[in-house]
Protein backbone atom coordinates (compact mmCIF):
# COMPACT_ATOMS: atom_id res chain seq x y z
CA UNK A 1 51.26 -43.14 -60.11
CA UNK A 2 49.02 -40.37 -61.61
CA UNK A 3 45.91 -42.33 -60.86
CA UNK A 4 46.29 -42.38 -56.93
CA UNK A 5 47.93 -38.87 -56.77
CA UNK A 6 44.81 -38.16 -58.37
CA UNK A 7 42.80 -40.06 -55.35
CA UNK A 8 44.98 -38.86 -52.78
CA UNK A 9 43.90 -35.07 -54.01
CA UNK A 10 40.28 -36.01 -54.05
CA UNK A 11 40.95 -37.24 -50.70
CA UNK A 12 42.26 -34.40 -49.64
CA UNK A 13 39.82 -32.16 -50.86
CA UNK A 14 37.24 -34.23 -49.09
CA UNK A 15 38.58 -33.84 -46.03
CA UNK A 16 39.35 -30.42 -46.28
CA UNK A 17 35.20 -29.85 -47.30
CA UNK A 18 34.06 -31.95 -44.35
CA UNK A 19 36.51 -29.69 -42.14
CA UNK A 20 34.88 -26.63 -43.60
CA UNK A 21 31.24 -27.72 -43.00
CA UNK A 22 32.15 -28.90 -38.90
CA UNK A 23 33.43 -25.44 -38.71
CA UNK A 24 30.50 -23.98 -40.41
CA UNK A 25 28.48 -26.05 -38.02
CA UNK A 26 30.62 -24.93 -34.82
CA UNK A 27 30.50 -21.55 -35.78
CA UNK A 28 26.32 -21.37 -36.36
CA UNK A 29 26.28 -23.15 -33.08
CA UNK A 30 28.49 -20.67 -31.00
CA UNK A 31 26.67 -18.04 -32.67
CA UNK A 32 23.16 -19.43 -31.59
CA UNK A 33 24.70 -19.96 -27.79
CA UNK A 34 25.81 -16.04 -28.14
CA UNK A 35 22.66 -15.04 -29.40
CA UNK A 36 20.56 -16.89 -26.64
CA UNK A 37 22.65 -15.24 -24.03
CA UNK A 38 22.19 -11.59 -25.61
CA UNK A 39 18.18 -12.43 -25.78
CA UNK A 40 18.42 -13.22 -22.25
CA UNK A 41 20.15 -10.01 -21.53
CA UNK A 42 17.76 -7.80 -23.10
CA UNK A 43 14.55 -9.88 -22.22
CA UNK A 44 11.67 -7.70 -22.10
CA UNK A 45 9.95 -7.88 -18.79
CA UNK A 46 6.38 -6.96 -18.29
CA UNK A 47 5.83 -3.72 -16.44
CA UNK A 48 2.43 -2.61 -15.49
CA UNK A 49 0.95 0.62 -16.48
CA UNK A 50 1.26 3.69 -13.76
CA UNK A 51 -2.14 5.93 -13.94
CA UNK A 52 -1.53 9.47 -13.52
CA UNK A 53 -5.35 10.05 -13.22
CA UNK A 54 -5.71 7.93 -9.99
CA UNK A 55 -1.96 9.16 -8.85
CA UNK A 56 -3.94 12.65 -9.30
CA UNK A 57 -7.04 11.69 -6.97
CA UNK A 58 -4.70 10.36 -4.49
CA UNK A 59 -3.02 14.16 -4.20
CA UNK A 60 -6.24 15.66 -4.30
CA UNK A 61 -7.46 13.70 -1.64
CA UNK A 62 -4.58 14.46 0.64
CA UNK A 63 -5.39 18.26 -0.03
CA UNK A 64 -8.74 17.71 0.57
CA UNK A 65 -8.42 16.84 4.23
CA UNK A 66 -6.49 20.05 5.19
CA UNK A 67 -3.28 20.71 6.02
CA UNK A 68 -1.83 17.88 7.46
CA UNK A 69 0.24 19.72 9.92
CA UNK A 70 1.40 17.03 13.17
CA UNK A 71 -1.38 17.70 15.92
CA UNK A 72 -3.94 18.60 13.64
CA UNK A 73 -7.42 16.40 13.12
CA UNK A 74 -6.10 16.95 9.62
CA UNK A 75 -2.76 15.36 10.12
CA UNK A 76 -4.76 12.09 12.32
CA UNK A 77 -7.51 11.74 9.46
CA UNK A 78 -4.69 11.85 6.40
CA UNK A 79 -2.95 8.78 8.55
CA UNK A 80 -6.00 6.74 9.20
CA UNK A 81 -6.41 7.07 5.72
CA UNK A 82 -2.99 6.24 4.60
CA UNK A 83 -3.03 2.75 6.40
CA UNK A 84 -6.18 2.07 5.61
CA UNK A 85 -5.21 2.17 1.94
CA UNK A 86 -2.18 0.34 1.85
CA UNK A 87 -3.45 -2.19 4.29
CA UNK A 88 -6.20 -1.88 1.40
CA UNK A 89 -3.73 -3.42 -1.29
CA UNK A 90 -2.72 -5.98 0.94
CA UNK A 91 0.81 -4.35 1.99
CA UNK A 92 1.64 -4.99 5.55
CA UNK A 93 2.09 -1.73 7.18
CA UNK A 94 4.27 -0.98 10.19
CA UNK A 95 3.75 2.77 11.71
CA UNK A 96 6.36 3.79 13.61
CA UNK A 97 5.17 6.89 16.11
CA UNK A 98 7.60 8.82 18.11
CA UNK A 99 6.64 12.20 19.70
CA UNK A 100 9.45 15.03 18.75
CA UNK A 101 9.87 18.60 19.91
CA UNK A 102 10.31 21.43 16.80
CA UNK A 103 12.33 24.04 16.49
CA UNK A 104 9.74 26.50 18.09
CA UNK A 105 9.51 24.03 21.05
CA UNK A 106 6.32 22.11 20.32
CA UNK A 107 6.03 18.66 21.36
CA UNK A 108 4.29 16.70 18.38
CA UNK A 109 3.43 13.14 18.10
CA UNK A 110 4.46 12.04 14.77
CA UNK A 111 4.11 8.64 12.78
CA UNK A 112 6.24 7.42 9.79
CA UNK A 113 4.23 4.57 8.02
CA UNK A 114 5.93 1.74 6.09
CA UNK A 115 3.89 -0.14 3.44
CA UNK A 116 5.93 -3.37 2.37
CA UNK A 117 5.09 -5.75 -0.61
CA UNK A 118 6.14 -9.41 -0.60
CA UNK A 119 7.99 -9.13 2.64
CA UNK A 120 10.00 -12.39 2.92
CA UNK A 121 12.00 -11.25 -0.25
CA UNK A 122 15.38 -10.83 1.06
CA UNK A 123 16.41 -8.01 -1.78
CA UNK A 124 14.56 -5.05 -1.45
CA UNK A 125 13.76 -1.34 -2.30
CA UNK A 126 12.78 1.49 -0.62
CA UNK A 127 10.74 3.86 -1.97
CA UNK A 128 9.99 7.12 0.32
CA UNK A 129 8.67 10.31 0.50
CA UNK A 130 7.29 12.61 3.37
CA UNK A 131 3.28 13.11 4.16
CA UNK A 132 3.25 16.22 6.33
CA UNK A 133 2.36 19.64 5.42
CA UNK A 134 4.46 22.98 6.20
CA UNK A 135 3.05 25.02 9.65
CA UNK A 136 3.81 28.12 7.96
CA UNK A 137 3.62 29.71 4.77
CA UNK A 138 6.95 32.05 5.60
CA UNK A 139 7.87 32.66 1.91
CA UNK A 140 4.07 34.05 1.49
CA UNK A 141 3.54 37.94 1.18
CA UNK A 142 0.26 36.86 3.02
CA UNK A 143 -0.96 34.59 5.74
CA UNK A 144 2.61 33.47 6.51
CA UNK A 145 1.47 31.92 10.03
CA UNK A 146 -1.31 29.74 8.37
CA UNK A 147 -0.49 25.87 7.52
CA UNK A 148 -0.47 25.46 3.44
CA UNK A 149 -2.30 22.77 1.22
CA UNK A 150 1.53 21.60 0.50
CA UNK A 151 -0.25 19.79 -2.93
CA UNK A 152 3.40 19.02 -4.35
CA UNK A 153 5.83 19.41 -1.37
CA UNK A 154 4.48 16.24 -0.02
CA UNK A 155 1.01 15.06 -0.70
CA UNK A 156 2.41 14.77 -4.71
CA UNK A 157 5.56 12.09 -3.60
CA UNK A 158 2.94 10.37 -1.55
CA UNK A 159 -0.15 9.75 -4.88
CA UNK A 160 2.75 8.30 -6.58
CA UNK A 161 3.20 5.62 -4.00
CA UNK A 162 -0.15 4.95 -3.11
CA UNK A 163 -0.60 4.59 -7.28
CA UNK A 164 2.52 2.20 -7.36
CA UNK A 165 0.81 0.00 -3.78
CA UNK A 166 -2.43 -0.23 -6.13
CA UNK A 167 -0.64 -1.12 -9.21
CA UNK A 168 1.50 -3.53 -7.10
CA UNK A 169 -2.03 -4.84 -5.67
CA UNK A 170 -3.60 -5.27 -9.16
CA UNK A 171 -0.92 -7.20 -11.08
CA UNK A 172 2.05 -9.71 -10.87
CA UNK A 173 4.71 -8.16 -8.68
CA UNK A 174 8.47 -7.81 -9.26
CA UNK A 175 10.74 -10.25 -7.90
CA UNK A 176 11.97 -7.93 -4.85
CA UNK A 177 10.08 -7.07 -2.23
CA UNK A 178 9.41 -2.96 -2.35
CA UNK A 179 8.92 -1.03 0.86
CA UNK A 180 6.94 2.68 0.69
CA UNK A 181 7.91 4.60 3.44
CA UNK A 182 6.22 7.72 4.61
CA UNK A 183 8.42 10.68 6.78
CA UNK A 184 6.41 12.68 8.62
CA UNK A 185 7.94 15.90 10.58
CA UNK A 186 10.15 16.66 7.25
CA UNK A 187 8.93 20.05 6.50
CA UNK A 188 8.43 21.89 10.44
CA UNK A 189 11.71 23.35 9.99
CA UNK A 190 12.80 26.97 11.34
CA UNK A 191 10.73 29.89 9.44
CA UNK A 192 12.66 32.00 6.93
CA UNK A 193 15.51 34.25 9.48
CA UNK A 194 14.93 32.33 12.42
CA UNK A 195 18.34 30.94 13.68
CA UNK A 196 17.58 28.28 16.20
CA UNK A 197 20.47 25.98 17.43
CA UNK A 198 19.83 21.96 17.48
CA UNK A 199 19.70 20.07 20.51
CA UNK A 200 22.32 16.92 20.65
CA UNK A 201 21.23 14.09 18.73
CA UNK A 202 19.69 16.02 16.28
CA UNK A 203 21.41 17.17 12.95
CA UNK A 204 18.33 19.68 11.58
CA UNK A 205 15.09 20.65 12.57
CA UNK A 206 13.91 19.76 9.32
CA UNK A 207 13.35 15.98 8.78
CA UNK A 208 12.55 14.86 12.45
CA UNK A 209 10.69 11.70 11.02
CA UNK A 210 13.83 10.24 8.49
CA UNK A 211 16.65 11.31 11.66
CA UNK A 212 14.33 9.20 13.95
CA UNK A 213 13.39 6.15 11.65
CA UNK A 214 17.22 5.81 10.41
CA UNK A 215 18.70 6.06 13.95
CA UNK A 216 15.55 3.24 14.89
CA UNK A 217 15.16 1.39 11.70
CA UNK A 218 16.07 -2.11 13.70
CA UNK A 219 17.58 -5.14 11.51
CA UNK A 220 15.78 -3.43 8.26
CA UNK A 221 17.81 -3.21 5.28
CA UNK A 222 17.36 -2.33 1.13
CA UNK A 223 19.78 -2.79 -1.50
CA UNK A 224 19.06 0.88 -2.39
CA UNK A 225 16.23 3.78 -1.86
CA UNK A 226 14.31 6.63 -3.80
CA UNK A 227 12.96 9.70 -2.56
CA UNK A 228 10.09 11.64 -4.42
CA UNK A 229 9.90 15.29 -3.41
CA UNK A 230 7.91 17.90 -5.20
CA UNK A 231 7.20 15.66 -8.19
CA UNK A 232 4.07 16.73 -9.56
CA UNK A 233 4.61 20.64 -10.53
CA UNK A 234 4.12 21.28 -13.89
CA UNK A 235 6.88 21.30 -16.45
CA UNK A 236 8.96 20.05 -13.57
CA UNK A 237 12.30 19.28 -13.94
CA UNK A 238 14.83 17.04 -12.24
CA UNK A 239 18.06 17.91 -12.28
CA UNK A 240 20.54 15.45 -10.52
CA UNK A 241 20.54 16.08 -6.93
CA UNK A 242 25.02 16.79 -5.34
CA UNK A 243 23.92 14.59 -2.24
CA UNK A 244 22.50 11.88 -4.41
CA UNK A 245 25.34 11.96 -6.42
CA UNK A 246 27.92 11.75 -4.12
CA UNK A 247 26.15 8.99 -2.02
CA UNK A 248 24.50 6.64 -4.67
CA UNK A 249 25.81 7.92 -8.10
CA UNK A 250 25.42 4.42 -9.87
CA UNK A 251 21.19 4.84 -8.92
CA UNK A 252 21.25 8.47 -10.54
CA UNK A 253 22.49 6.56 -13.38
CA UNK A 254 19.79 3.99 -13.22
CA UNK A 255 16.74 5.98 -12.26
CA UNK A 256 17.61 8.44 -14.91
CA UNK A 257 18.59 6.67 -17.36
CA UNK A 258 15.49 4.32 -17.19
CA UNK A 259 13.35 7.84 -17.52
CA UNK A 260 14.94 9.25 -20.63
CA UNK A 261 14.67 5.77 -22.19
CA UNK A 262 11.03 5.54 -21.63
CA UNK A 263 10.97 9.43 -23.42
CA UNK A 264 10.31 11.42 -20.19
CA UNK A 265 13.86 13.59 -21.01
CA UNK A 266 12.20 16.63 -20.68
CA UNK A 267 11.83 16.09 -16.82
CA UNK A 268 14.90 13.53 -15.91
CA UNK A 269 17.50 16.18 -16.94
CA UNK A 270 20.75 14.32 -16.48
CA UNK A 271 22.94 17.29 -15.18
CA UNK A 272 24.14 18.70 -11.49
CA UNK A 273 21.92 20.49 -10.06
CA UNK A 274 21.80 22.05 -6.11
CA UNK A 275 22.19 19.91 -3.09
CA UNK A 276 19.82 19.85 -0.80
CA UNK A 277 19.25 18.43 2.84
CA UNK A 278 16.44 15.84 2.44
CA UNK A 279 15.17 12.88 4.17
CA UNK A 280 17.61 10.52 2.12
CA UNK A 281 20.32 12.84 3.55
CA UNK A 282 19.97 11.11 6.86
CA UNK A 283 19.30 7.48 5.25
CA UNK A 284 22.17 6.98 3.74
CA UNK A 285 24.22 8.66 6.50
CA UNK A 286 22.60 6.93 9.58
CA UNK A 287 20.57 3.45 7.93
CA UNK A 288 23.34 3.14 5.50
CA UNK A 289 20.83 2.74 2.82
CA UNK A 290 22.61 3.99 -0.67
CA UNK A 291 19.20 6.71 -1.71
CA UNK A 292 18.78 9.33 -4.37
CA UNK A 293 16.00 11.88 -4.25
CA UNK A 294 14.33 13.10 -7.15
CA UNK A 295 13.33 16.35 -6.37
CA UNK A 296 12.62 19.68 -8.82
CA UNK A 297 14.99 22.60 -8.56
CA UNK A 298 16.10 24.99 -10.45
CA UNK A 299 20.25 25.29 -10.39
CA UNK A 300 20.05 28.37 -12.47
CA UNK A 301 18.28 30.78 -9.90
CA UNK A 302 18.98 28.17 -6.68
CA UNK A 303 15.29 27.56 -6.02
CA UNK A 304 12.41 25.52 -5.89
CA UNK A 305 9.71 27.58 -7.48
CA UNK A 306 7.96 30.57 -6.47
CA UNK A 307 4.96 27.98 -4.99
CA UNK A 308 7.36 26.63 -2.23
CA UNK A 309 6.13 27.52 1.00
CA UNK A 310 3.56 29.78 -0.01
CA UNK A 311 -0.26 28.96 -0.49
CA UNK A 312 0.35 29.09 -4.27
CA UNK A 313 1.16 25.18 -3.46
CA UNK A 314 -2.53 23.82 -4.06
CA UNK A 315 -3.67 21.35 -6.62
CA UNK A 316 -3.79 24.20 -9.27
CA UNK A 317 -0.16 23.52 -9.49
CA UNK A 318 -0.23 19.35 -9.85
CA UNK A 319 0.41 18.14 -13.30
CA UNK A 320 -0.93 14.59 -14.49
CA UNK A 321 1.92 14.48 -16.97
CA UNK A 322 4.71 15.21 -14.20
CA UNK A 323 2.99 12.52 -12.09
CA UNK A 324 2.77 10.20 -14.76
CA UNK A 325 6.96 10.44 -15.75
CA UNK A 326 7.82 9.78 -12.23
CA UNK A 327 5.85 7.11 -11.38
CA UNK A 328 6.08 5.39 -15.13
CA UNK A 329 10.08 5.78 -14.68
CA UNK A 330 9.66 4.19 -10.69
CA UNK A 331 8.02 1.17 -11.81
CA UNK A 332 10.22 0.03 -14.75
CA UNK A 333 13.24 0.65 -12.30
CA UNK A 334 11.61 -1.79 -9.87
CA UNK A 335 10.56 -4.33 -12.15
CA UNK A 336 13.66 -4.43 -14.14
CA UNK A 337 14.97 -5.65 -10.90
């Protein structure tokens, strides 16, 4: 009797230690499954590098063509040269002209220019910003009727996207297809006083080219859209634009989130700041395209900088570094895709 409870024990406990290994076993294996799945989550993804010196001599080169005011051989020669560079890094480019009347009743012929990157990709994004230059420099003490160099409040949002088309050119591109549109007409809005009402089908005198491309954007669509304005001032900061917020707050999240994490917190400043009517104002309101714009301001005195719309906007105020957090931040968003 003692002899096979003895066995029956052993056999018990034999059991009971092959049990314990198959769960040891299952349990290293589930483990390894979750582990896989969290490797794939936070697989690193190769992101080319953004250079702020060539995102500089793309500004500079805007600037150095003149004011590019609509009906000016400065305004022609800045688009010929647009195209020509994007067509240049093998986007396909689509301008778009349209002739509009301003506030002070000039007819100008105007020309938004979209620069797409692998264009059968059915997800895409759109990154914009505007390439004309102010008529006027109406918050100037002096030559307020003269056309300014308008170095950050436009030509700067444009060298980032011509940087990202040659970055784009030069390596492996994300998986989406990215689209950089060009506004033009965004910044011949009414002079500082003037009170001038708009006709019907017009919401604002400011941002003629993004009304007219979202009202006459055909079957075009993006899964969401980023607007650069003023992004190369030094020591700029971007505060989180109210119209941004209320129209594509899980972007803000994205965009700045993806800046602070690559160390740029000292721009991307992750708290309200003013709202302002922009071009992605009238793309997410007409094209029904969700877009932010990241844009510097200044919520504590309401402004934009003592530079805006004066001639104290010239490449003296462009800032490598600034250029360099915006378009760094852009191109991990994209390729993170």
């Amino acid at each position: 009797m003692s002899g096979t409870r003895r066995s029956t024990v052993i056999h018990i406990k034999y059991f009971v230690y092959l049990l314990f290994i198959g769960l040891v076993i299952t349990s290293c294996g589930g483990d390894s499954k979750k582990s896989n799945k969290e490797t794939e989550a936070k697989k690193v993804v190769s992101v080319p590098d953004f250079n702020a010196d060539s995102a500089y001599h793309f500004v500079a080169k805007q600037v150095e063509f003149g004011p590019r005011v609509p009906g000016t051989e400065a305004h022609e020669a800045t688009k010929q040269y647009l195209i020509s560079t994007f067509k240049a890094y093998g986007a396909e480019v689509k301008p778009q002209e349209f002739t509009a009347t301003t506030f002070d009743n000039q007819q100008v012929q105007l020309t938004n220019i979209m620069a797409s990157f692998n264009p059968k990709a059915t997800k895409r994004i759109l990154l914009a910003s505007h390439w004309d230059a102010r008529p006027f420099a109406d918050k100037d003490s002096v030559r307020k009727y003269e056309p300014i160099d308008a170095a950050n409040d436009g030509a700067s949002g444009v060298g980032v996207l011509l940087e990202v088309a040659r970055v784009l050119h030069n390596n492996a591109q994300p998986e989406v297809g990215i689209d950089l549109m060009l506004f033009d007409g965004e910044d011949w809005g009414e002079t500082q006083g003037a009170d001038v009402p708009t006709p019907q089908g017009l919401d604002t005198w400011w941002c003629l080219g993004s009304q007219y491309w979202a009202k006459n954007k055909g079957n075009y669509s993006a899964y969401y859209g980023i607007l650069l304005d003023m992004v190369g001032g030094k020591n700029a900061k971007f505060y989180v634009e109210g119209m941004s917020k209320y129209y594509a707050s899980s972007i803000v999240d994205k965009v700045w989130n993806k800046g602070i994490e690559l160390g740029f917190s000292n721009y991307f400043i992750k708290q309200p700041g003013g709202q302002t009517t922009d071009d992605h104002v009238f793309v997410n309101e007409y094209a029904k395209i969700p877009m932010i714009d990241i844009i510097a301001f200044n919520p504590k005195d309401g402004g934009f900088g003592d530079f805006h719309h004066t001639h104290q906007d010239n490449m003296s105020l462009i800032s490598k570094e600034t250029l360099d957090a915006v378009g760094e931040t852009l191109l991990h968003v994209v390729y993170y895709e």
